[in-house]
C-alpha atoms as a PDB file:
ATOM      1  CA  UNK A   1       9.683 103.196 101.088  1.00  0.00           C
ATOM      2  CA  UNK A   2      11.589 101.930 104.277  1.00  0.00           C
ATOM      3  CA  UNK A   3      12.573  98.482 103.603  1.00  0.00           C
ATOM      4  CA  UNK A   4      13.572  96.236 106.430  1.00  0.00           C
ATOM      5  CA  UNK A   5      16.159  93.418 106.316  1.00  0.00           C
ATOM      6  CA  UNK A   6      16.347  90.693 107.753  1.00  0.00           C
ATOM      7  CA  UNK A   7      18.936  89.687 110.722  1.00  0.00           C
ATOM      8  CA  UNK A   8      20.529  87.329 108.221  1.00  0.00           C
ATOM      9  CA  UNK A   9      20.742  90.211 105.928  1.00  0.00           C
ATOM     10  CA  UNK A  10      21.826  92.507 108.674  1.00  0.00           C
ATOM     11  CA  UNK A  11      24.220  90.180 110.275  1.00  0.00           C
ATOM     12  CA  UNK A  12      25.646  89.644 106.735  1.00  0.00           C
ATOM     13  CA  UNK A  13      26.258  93.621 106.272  1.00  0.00           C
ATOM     14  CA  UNK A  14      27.745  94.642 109.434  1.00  0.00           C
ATOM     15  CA  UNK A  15      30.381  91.683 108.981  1.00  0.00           C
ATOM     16  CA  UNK A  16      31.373  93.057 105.371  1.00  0.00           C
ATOM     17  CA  UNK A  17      31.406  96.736 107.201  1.00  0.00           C
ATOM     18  CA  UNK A  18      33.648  95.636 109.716  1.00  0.00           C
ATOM     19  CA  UNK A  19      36.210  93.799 107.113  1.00  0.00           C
ATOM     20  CA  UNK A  20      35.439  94.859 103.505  1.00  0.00           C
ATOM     21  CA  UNK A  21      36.386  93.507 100.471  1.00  0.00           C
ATOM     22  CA  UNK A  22      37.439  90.118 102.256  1.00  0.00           C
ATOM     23  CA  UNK A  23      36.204  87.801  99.738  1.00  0.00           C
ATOM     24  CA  UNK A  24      38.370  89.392  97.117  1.00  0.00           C
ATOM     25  CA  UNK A  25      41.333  89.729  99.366  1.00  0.00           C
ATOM     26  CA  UNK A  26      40.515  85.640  99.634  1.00  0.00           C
ATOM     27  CA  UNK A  27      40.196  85.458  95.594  1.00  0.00           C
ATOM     28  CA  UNK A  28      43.311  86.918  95.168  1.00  0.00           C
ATOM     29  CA  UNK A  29      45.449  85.276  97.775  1.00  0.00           C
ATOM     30  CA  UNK A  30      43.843  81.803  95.896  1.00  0.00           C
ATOM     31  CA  UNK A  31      44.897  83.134  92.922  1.00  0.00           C
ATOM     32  CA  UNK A  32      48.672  84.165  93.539  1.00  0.00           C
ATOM     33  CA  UNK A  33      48.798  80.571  95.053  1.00  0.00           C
ATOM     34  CA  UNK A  34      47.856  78.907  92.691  1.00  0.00           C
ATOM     35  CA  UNK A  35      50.445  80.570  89.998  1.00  0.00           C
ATOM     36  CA  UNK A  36      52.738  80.118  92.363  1.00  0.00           C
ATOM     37  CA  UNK A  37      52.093  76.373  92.580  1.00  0.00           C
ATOM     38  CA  UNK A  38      51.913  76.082  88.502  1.00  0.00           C
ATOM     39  CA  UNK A  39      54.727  78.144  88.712  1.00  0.00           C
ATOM     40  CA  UNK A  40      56.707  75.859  91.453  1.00  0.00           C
ATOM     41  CA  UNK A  41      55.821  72.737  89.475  1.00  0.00           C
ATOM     42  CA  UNK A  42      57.603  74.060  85.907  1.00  0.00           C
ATOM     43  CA  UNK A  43      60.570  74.932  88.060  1.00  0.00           C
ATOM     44  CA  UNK A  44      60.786  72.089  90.129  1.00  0.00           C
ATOM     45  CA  UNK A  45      60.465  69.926  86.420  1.00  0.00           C
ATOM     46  CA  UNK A  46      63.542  72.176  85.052  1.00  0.00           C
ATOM     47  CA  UNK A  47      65.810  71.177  88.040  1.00  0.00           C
ATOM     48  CA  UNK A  48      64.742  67.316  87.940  1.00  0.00           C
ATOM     49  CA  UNK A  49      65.493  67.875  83.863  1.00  0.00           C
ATOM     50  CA  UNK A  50      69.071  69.336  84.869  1.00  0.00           C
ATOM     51  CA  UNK A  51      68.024  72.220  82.381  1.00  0.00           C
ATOM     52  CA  UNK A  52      69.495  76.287  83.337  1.00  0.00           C
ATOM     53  CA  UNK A  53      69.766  75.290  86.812  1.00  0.00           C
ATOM     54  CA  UNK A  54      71.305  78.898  87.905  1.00  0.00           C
ATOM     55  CA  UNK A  55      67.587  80.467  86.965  1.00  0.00           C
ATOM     56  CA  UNK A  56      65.668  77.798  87.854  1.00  0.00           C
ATOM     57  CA  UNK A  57      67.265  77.174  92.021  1.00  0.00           C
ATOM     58  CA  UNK A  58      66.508  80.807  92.522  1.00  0.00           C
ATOM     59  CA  UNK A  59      62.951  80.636  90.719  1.00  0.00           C
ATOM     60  CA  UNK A  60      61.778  77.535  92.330  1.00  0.00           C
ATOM     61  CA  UNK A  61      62.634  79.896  95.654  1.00  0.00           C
ATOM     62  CA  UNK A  62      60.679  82.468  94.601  1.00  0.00           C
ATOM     63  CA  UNK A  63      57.736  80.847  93.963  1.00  0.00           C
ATOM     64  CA  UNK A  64      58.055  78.877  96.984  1.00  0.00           C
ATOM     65  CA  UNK A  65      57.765  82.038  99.038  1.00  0.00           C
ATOM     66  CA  UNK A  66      54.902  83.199  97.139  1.00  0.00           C
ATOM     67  CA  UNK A  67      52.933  79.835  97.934  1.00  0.00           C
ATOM     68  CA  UNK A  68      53.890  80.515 101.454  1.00  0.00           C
ATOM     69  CA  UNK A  69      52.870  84.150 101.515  1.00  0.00           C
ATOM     70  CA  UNK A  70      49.751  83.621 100.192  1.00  0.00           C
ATOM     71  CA  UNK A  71      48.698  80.439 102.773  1.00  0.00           C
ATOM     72  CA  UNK A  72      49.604  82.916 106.019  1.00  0.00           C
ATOM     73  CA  UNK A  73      48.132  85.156 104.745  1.00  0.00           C
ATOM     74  CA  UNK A  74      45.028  83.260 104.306  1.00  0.00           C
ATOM     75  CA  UNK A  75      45.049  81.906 107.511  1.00  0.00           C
ATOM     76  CA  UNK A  76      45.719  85.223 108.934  1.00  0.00           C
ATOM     77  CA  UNK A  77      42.680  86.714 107.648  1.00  0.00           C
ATOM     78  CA  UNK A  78      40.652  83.558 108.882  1.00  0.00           C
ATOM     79  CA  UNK A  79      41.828  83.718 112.324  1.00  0.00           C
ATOM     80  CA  UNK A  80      40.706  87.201 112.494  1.00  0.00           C
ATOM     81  CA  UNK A  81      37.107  86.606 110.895  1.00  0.00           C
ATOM     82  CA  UNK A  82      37.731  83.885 113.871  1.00  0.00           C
ATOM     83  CA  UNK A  83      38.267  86.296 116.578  1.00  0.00           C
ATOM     84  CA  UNK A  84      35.717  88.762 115.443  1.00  0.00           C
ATOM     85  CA  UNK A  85      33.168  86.336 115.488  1.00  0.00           C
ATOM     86  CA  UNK A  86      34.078  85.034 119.304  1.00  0.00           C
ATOM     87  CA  UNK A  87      33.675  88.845 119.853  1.00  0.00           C
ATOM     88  CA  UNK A  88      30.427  89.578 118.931  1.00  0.00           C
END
């Protein structure tokens, strides 16, 4: 019952070999962006509103740093997919 694959297939495997569980590394650097971004907008709102500034300064921060986190690290992980594909 040997079953050959395809070089799509086989292509497809030794890239997910080489860096596993990238698509859900990708899923949750989306995610934590976009909370971050939701959670940048209500904070951002509070401060134009003038409402509990001395929570919402430092929270605004905090979510900005997520945002950023997440987008290097995104295109961190895309520039090496990058480079490991110019490799092969």
């Amino acid at each position: 019952m040997s079953q050959k694959f395809t070089p799509e297939k086989m292509a497809r495997l030794r890239a997910e070999a080489k860096n596993p569980y990238r698509s859900l590394r990708q899923f949750i650097y989306l995610c934590f962006g976009l909370s971050g971004s939701v959670g940048g907008m209500i904070f951002l709102l509070q401060i134009a509103a003038g409402r509990d500034l001395d929570q919402a300064i430092p929270n605004l921060a905090v979510q900005a740093g997520v945002v950023g986190l997440m987008i290097f690290l995104w295109r961190w992980e895309n520039k090496n997919k990058l480079a490991s594909q110019e490799k092969e």
